[in-house]
C-alpha atoms as a PDB file:
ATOM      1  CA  UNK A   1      -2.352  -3.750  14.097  1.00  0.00           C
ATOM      2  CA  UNK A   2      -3.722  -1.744  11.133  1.00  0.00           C
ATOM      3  CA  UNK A   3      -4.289  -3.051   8.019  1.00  0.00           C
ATOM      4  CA  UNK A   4      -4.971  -1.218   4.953  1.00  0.00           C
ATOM      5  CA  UNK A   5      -5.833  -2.204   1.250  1.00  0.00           C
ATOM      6  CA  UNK A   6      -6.130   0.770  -1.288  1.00  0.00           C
ATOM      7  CA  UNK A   7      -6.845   0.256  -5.072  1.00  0.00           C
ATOM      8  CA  UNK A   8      -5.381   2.926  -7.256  1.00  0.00           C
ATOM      9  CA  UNK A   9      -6.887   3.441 -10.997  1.00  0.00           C
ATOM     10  CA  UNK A  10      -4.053   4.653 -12.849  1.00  0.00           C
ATOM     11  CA  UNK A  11      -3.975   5.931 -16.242  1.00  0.00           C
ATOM     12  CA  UNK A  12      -3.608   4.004 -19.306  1.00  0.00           C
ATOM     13  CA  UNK A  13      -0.070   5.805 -20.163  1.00  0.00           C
ATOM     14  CA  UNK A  14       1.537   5.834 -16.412  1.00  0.00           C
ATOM     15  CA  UNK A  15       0.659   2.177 -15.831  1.00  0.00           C
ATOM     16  CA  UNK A  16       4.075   0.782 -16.533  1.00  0.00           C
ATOM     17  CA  UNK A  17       5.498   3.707 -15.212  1.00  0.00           C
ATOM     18  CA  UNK A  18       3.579   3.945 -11.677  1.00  0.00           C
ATOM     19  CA  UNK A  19       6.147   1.780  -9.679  1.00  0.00           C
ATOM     20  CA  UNK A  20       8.779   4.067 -10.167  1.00  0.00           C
ATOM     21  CA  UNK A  21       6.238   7.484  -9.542  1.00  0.00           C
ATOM     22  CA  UNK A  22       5.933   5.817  -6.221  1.00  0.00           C
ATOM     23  CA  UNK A  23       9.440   4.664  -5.291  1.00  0.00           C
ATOM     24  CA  UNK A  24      10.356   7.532  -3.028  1.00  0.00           C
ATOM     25  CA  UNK A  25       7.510   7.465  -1.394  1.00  0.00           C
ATOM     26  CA  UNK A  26       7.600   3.364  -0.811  1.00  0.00           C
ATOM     27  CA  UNK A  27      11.303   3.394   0.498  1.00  0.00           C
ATOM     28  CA  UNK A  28      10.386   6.305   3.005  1.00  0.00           C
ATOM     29  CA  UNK A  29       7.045   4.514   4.296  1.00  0.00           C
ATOM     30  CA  UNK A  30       8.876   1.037   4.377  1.00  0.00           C
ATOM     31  CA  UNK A  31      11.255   3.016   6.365  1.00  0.00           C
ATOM     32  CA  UNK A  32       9.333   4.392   9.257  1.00  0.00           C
ATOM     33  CA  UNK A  33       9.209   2.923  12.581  1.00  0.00           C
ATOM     34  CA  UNK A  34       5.835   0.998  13.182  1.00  0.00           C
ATOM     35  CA  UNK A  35       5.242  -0.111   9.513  1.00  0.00           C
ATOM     36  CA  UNK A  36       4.981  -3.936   9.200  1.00  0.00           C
ATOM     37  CA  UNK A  37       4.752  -4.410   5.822  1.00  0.00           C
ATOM     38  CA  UNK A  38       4.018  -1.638   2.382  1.00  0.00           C
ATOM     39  CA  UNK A  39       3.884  -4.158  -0.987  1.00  0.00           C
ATOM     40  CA  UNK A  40       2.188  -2.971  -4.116  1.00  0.00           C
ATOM     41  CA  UNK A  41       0.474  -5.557  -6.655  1.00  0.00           C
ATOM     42  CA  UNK A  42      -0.431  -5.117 -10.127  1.00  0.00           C
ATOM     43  CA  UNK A  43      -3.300  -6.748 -11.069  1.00  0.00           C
ATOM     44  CA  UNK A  44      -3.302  -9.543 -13.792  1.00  0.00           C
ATOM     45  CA  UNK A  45      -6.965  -8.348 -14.772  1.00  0.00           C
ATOM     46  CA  UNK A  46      -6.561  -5.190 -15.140  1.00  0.00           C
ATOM     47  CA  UNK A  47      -3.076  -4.061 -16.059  1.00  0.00           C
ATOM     48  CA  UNK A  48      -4.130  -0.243 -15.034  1.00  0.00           C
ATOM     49  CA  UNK A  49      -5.033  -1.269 -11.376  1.00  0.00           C
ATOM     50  CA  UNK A  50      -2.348  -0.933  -8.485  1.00  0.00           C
ATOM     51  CA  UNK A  51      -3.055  -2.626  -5.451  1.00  0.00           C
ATOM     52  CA  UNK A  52      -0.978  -1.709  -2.102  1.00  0.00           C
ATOM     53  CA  UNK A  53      -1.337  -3.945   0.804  1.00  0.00           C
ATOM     54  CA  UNK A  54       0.364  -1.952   3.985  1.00  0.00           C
ATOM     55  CA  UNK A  55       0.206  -2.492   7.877  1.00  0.00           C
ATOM     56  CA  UNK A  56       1.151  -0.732  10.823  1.00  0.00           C
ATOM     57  CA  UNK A  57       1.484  -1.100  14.831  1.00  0.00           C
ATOM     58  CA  UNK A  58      -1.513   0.397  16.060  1.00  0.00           C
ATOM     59  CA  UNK A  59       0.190   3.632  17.175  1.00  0.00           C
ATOM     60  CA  UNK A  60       2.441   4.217  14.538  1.00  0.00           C
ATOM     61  CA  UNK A  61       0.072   4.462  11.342  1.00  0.00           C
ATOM     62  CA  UNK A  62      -0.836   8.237  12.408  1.00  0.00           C
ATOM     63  CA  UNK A  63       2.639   9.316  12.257  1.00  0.00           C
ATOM     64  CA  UNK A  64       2.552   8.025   8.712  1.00  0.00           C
ATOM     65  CA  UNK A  65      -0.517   9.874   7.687  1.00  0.00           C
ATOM     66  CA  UNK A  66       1.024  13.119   9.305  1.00  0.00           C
ATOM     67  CA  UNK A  67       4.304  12.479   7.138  1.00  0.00           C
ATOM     68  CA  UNK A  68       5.910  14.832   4.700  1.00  0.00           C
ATOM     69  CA  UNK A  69       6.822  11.760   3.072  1.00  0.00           C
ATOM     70  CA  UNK A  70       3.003  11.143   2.696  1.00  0.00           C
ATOM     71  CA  UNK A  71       1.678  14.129   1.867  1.00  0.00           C
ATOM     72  CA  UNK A  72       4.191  14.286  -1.056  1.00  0.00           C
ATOM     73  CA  UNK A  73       3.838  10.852  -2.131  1.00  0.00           C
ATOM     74  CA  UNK A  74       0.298  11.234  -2.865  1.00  0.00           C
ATOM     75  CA  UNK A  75       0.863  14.330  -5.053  1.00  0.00           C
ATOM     76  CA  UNK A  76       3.347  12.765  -6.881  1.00  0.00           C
ATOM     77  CA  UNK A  77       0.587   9.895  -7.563  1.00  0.00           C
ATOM     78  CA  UNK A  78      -2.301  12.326  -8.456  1.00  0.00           C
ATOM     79  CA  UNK A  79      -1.495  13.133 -11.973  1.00  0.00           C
ATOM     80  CA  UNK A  80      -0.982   9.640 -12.410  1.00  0.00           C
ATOM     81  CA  UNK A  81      -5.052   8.721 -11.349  1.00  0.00           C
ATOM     82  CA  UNK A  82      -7.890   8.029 -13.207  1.00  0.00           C
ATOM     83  CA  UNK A  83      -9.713   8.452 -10.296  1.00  0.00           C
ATOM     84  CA  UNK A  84     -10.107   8.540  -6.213  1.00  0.00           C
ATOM     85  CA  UNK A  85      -8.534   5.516  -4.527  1.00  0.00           C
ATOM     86  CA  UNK A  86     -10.465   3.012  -3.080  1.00  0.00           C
ATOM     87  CA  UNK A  87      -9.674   2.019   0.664  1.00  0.00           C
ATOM     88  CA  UNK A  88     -10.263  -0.546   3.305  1.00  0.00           C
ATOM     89  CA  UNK A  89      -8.323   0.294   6.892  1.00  0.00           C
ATOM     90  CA  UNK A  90      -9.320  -1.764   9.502  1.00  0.00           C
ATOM     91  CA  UNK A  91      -7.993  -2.524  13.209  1.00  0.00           C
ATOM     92  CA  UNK A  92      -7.172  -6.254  13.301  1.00  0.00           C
ATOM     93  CA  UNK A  93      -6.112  -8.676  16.003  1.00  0.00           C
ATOM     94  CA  UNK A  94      -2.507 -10.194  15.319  1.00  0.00           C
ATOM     95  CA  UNK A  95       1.402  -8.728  15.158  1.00  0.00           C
ATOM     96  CA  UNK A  96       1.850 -10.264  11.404  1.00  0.00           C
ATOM     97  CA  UNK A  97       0.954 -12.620   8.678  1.00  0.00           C
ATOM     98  CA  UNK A  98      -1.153 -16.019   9.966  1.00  0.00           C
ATOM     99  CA  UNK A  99      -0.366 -19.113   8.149  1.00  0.00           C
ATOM    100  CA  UNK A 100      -3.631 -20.299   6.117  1.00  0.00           C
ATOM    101  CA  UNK A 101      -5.443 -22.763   8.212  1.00  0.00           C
ATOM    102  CA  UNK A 102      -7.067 -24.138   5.153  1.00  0.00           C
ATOM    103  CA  UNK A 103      -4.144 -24.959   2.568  1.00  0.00           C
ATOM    104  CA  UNK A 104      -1.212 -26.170   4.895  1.00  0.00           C
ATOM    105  CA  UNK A 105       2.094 -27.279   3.039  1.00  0.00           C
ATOM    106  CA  UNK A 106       4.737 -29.832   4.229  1.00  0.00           C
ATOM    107  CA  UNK A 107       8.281 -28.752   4.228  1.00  0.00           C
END
């Protein structure tokens, strides 16, 4: 699986607007065979910063880079950016989400 974390630096006056700037491009990416899982995050520290948390089989996350979907979605994002995104994409071991080891609750 691929997992990827990017942080997006959005301007002070799309900040409240940036979820719907990116709902085209969400619904098509959530759509495409091979993604796992595409959920943004605002962050409670910084009411500017959007993070997206996204995964992918391993074969499936070039087809999503190679996307007309993509390429549009981030231009429809640019004006929106302070600044370059941030990015970690990693191959990980693993089909999902684990369950924390650590912090187990009974239900």
């Amino acid at each position: 699986m691929i997992s990827i974390i990017v942080k997006f630096q959005v301007k002070p006056e799309s900040a409240d607007s940036f979820p719907e700037v990116t709902r085209e491009f969400t619904k098509a990416t959530r759509a495409e065979p091979g993604n796992k899982w595409f959920e943004w995050s605002r962050s409670i520290e910084n009411p500017n910063e959007y993070v997206l948390l996204e995964a992918f089989d391993d074969d499936a996350a070039a087809d999503h880079v190679n996307s007309e979907h993509f390429a549009n979605g981030l231009e429809s994002m640019r004006p929106h950016l302070v600044e370059t995104p941030k990015i970690l994409s990693r191959q990980v071991e693993g089909e999902d989400w684990d369950r924390m080891g650590e912090l187990q609750i009974d239900q």
